[in-house]
N, C-alpha and C. Protein backbone atom coordinates (compact mmCIF):
# COMPACT_ATOMS: atom_id res chain seq x y z
N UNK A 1 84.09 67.56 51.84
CA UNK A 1 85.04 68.57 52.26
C UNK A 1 86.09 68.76 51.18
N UNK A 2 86.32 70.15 50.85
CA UNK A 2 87.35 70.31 50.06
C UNK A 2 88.67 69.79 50.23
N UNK A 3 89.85 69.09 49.79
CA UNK A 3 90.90 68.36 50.26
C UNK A 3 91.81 69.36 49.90
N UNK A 4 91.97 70.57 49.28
CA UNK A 4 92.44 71.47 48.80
C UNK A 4 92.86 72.39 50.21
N UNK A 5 91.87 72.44 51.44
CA UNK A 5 92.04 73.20 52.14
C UNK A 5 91.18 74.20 52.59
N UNK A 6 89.95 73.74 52.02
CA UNK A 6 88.31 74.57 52.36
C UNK A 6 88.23 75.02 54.21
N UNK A 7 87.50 75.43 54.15
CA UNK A 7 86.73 75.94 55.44
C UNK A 7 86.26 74.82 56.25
N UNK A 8 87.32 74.21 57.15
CA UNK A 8 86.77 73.10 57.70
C UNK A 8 85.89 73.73 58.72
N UNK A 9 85.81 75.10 59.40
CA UNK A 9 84.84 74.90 60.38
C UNK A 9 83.31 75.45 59.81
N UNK A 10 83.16 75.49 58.69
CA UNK A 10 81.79 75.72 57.88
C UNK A 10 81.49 74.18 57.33
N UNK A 11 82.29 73.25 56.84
CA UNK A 11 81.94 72.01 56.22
C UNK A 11 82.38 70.94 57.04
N UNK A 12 82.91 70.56 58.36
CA UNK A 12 83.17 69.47 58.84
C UNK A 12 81.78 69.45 59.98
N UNK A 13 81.15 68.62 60.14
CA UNK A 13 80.31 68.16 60.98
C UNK A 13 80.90 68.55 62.57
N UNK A 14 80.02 68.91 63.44
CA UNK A 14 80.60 69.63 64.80
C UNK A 14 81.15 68.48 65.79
N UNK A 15 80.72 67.63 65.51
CA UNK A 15 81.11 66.31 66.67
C UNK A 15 82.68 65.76 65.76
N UNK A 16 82.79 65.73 64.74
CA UNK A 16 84.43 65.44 64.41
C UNK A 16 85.29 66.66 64.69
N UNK A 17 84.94 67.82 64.25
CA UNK A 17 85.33 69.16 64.03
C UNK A 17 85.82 68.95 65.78
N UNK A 18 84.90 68.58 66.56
CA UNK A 18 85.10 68.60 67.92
C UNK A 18 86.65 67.88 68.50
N UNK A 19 86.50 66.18 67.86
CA UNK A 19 87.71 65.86 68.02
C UNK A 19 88.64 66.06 67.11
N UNK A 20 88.43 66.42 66.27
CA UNK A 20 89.92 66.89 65.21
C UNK A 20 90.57 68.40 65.62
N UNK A 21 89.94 69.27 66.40
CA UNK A 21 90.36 70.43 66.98
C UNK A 21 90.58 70.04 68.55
N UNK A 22 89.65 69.58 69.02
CA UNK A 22 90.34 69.49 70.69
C UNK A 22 90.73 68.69 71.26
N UNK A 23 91.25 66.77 70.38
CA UNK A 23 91.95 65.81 71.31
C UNK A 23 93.47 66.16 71.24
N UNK A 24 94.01 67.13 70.42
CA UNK A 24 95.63 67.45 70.60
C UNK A 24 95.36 68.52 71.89
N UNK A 25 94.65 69.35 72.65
CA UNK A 25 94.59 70.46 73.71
C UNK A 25 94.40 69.25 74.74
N UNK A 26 93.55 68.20 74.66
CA UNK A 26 93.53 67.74 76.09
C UNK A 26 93.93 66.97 76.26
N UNK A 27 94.81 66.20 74.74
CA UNK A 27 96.28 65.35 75.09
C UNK A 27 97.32 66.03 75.59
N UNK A 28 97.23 67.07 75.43
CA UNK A 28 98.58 68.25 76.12
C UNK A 28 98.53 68.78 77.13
N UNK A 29 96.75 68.92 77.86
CA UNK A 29 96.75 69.62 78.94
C UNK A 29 97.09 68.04 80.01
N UNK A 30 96.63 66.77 79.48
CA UNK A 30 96.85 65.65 80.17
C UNK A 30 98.30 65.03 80.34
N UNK A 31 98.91 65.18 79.46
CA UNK A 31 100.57 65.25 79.69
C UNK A 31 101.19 66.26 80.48
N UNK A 32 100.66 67.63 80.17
CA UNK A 32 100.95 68.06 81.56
C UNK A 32 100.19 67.77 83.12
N UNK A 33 99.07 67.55 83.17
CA UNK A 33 98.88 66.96 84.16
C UNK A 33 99.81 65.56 84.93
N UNK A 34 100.29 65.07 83.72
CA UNK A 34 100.87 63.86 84.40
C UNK A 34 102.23 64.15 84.53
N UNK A 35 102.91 64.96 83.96
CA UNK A 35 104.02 65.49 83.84
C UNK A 35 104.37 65.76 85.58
N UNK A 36 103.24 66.63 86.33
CA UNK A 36 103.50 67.27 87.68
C UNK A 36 103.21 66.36 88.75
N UNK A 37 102.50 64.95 88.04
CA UNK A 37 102.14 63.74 89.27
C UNK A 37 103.74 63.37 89.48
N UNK A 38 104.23 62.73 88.37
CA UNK A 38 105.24 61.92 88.00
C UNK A 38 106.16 63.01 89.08
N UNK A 39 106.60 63.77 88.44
CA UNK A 39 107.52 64.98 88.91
C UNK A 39 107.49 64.48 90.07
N UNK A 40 106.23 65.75 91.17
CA UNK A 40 105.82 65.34 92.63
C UNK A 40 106.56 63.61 93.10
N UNK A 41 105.65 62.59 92.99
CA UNK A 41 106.50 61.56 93.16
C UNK A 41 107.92 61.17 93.29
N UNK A 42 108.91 61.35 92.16
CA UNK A 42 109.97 61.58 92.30
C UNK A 42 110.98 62.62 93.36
N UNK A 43 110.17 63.45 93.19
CA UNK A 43 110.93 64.50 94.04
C UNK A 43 110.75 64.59 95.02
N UNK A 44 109.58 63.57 95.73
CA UNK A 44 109.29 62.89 97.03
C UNK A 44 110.31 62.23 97.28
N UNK A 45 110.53 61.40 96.58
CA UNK A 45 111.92 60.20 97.25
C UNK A 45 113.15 60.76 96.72
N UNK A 46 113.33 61.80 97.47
CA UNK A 46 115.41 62.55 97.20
C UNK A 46 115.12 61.60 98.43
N UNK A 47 116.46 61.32 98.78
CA UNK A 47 116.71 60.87 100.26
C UNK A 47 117.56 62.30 100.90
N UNK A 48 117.28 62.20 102.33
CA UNK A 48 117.66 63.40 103.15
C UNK A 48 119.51 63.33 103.03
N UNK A 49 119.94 64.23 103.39
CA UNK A 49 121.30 64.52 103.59
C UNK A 49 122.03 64.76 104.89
N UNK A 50 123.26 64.61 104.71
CA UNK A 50 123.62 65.19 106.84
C UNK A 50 123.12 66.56 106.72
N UNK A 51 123.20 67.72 105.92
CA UNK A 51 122.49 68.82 106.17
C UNK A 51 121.21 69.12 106.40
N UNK A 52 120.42 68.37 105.64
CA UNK A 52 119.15 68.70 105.37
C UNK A 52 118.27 67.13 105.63
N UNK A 53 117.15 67.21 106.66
CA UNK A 53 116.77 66.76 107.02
C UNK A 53 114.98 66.48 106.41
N UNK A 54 114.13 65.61 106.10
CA UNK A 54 113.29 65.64 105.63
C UNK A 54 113.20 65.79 104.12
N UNK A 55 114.11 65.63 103.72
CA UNK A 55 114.75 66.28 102.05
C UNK A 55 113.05 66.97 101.07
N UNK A 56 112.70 64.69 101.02
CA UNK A 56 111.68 64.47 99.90
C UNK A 56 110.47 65.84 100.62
N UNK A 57 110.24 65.59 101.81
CA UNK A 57 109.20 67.05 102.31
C UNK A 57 109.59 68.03 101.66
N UNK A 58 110.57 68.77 101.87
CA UNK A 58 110.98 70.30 101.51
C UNK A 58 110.69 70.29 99.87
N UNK A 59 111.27 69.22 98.96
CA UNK A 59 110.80 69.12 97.78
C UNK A 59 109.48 69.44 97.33
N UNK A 60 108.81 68.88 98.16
CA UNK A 60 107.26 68.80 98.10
C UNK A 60 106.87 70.26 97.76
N UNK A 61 107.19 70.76 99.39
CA UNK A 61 106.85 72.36 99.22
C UNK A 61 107.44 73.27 98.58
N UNK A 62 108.65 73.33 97.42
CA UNK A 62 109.18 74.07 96.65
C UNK A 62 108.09 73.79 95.37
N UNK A 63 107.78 72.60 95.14
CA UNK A 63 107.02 72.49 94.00
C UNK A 63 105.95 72.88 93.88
N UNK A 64 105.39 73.05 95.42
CA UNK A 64 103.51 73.31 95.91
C UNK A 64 103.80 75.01 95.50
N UNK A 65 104.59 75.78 95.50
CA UNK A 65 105.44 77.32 95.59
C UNK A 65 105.77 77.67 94.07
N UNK A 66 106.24 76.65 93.44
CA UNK A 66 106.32 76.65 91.83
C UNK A 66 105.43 76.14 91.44
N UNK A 67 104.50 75.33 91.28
CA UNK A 67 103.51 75.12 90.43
C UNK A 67 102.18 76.47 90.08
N UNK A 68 101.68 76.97 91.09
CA UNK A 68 100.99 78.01 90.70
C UNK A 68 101.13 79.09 89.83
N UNK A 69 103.28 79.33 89.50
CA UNK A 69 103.98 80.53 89.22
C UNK A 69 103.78 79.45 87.52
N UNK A 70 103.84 78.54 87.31
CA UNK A 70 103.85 77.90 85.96
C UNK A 70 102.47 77.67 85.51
N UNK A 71 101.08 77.73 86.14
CA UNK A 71 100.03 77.62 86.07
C UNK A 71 100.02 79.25 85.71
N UNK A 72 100.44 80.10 86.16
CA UNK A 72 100.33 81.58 85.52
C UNK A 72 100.73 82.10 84.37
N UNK A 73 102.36 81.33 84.00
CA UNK A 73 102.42 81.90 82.91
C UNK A 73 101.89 80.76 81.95
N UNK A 74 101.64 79.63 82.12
CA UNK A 74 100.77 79.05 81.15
C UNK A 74 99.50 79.76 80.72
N UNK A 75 99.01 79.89 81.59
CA UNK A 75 97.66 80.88 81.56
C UNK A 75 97.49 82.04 80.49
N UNK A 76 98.63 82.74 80.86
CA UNK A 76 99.07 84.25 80.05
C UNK A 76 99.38 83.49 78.56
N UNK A 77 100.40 82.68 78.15
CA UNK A 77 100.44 82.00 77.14
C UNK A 77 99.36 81.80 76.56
N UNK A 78 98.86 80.30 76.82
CA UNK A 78 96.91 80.26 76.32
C UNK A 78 96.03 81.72 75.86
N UNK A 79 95.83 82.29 76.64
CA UNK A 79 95.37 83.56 76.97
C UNK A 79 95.88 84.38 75.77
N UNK A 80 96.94 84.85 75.60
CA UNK A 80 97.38 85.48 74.74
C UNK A 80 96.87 84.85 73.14
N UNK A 81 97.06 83.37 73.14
CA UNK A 81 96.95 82.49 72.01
C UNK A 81 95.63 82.59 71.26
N UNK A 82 94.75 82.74 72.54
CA UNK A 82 93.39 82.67 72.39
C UNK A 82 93.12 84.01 71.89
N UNK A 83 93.51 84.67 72.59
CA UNK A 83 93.35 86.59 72.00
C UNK A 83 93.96 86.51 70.55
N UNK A 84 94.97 85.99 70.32
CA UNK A 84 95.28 86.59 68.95
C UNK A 84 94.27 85.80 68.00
N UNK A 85 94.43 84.65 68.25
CA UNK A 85 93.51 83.86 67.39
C UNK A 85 92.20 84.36 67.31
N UNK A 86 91.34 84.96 68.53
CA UNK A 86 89.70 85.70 67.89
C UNK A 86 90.15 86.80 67.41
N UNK A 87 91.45 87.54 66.99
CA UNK A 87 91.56 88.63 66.01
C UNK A 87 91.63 88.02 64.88
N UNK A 88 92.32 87.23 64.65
CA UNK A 88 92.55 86.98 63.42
C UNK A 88 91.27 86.42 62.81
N UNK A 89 90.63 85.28 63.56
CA UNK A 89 89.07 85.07 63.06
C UNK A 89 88.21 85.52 62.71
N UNK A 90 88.44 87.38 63.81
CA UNK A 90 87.40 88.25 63.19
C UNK A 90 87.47 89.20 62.07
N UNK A 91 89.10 89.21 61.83
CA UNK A 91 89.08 89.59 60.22
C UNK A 91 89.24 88.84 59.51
N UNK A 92 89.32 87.54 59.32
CA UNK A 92 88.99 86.30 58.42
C UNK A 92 88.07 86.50 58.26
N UNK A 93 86.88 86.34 58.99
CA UNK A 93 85.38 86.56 58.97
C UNK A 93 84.58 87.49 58.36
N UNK A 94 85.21 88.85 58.37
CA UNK A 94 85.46 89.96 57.30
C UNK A 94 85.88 89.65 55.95
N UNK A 95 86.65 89.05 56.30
CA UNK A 95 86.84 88.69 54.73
C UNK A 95 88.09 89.74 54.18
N UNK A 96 89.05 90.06 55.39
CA UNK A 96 89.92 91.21 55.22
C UNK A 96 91.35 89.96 55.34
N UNK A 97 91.79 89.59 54.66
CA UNK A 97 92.93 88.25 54.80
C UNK A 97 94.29 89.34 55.04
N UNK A 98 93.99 90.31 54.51
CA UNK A 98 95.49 91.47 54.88
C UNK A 98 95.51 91.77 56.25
N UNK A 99 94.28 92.07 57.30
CA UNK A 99 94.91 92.52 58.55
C UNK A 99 94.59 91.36 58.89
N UNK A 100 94.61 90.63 58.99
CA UNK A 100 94.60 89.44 59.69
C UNK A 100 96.05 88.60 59.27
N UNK A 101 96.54 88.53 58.52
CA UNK A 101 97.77 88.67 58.23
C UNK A 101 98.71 89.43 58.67
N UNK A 102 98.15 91.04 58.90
CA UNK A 102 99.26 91.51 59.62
C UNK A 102 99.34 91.28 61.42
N UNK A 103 97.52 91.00 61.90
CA UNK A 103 97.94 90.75 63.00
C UNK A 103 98.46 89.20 63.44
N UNK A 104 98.61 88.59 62.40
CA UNK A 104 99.54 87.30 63.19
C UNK A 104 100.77 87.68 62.48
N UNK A 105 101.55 88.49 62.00
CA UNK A 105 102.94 89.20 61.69
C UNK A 105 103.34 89.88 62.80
N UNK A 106 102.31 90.26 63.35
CA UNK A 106 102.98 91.62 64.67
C UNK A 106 103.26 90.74 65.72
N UNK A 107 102.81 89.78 66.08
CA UNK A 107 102.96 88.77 67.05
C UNK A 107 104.40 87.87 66.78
């Protein structure tokens, strides 16, 4: 492999290429996974108040109400990430380094 900065996904073997591109995505999607256990847990044990009764419950269900709304715009994020990135690949791939340049400028 060139150390200069070659074409690692033409010259790195697919099973490293595999973990050198995707154990940082599913160390991140796994920190967030644990991020919302931990959370949940905690926000189970508020203790109740003279107003509010059942506290750690109600917690529960504000988070069950917010988690889907953060699972969306994560989504759109990714999503977007992923879209720009197969533009830019497909004029890399072209061999056009100017619009592909300009489309990660417009972003």
């Amino acid at each position: 492999m060139n150390p200069q900065g070659g074409n690692k996904m033409a010259e790195m073997p697919v099973k490293s290429l595999l973990l050198n591109m995707g154990a940082p995505m599913m160390i991140s999607m796994l920190g967030q996974a644990l991020y919302n256990v931990v959370d949940t847990f905690f926000v189970f044990h508020i203790p109740d108040t003279a107003q509010i009764a059942d506290m750690g419950d109600k917690a529960i269900n504000a988070l069950t109400l917010a988690f889907p709304i953060q699972m969306l715009i994560m989504a759109l994020g990714v999503g977007t990430g992923v879209g720009i990135n197969a533009m830019i690949a497909k004029n890399l791939g072209r061999g056009d380094r100017e619009q592909a340049y300009q489309t990660g400028k417009e972003i």
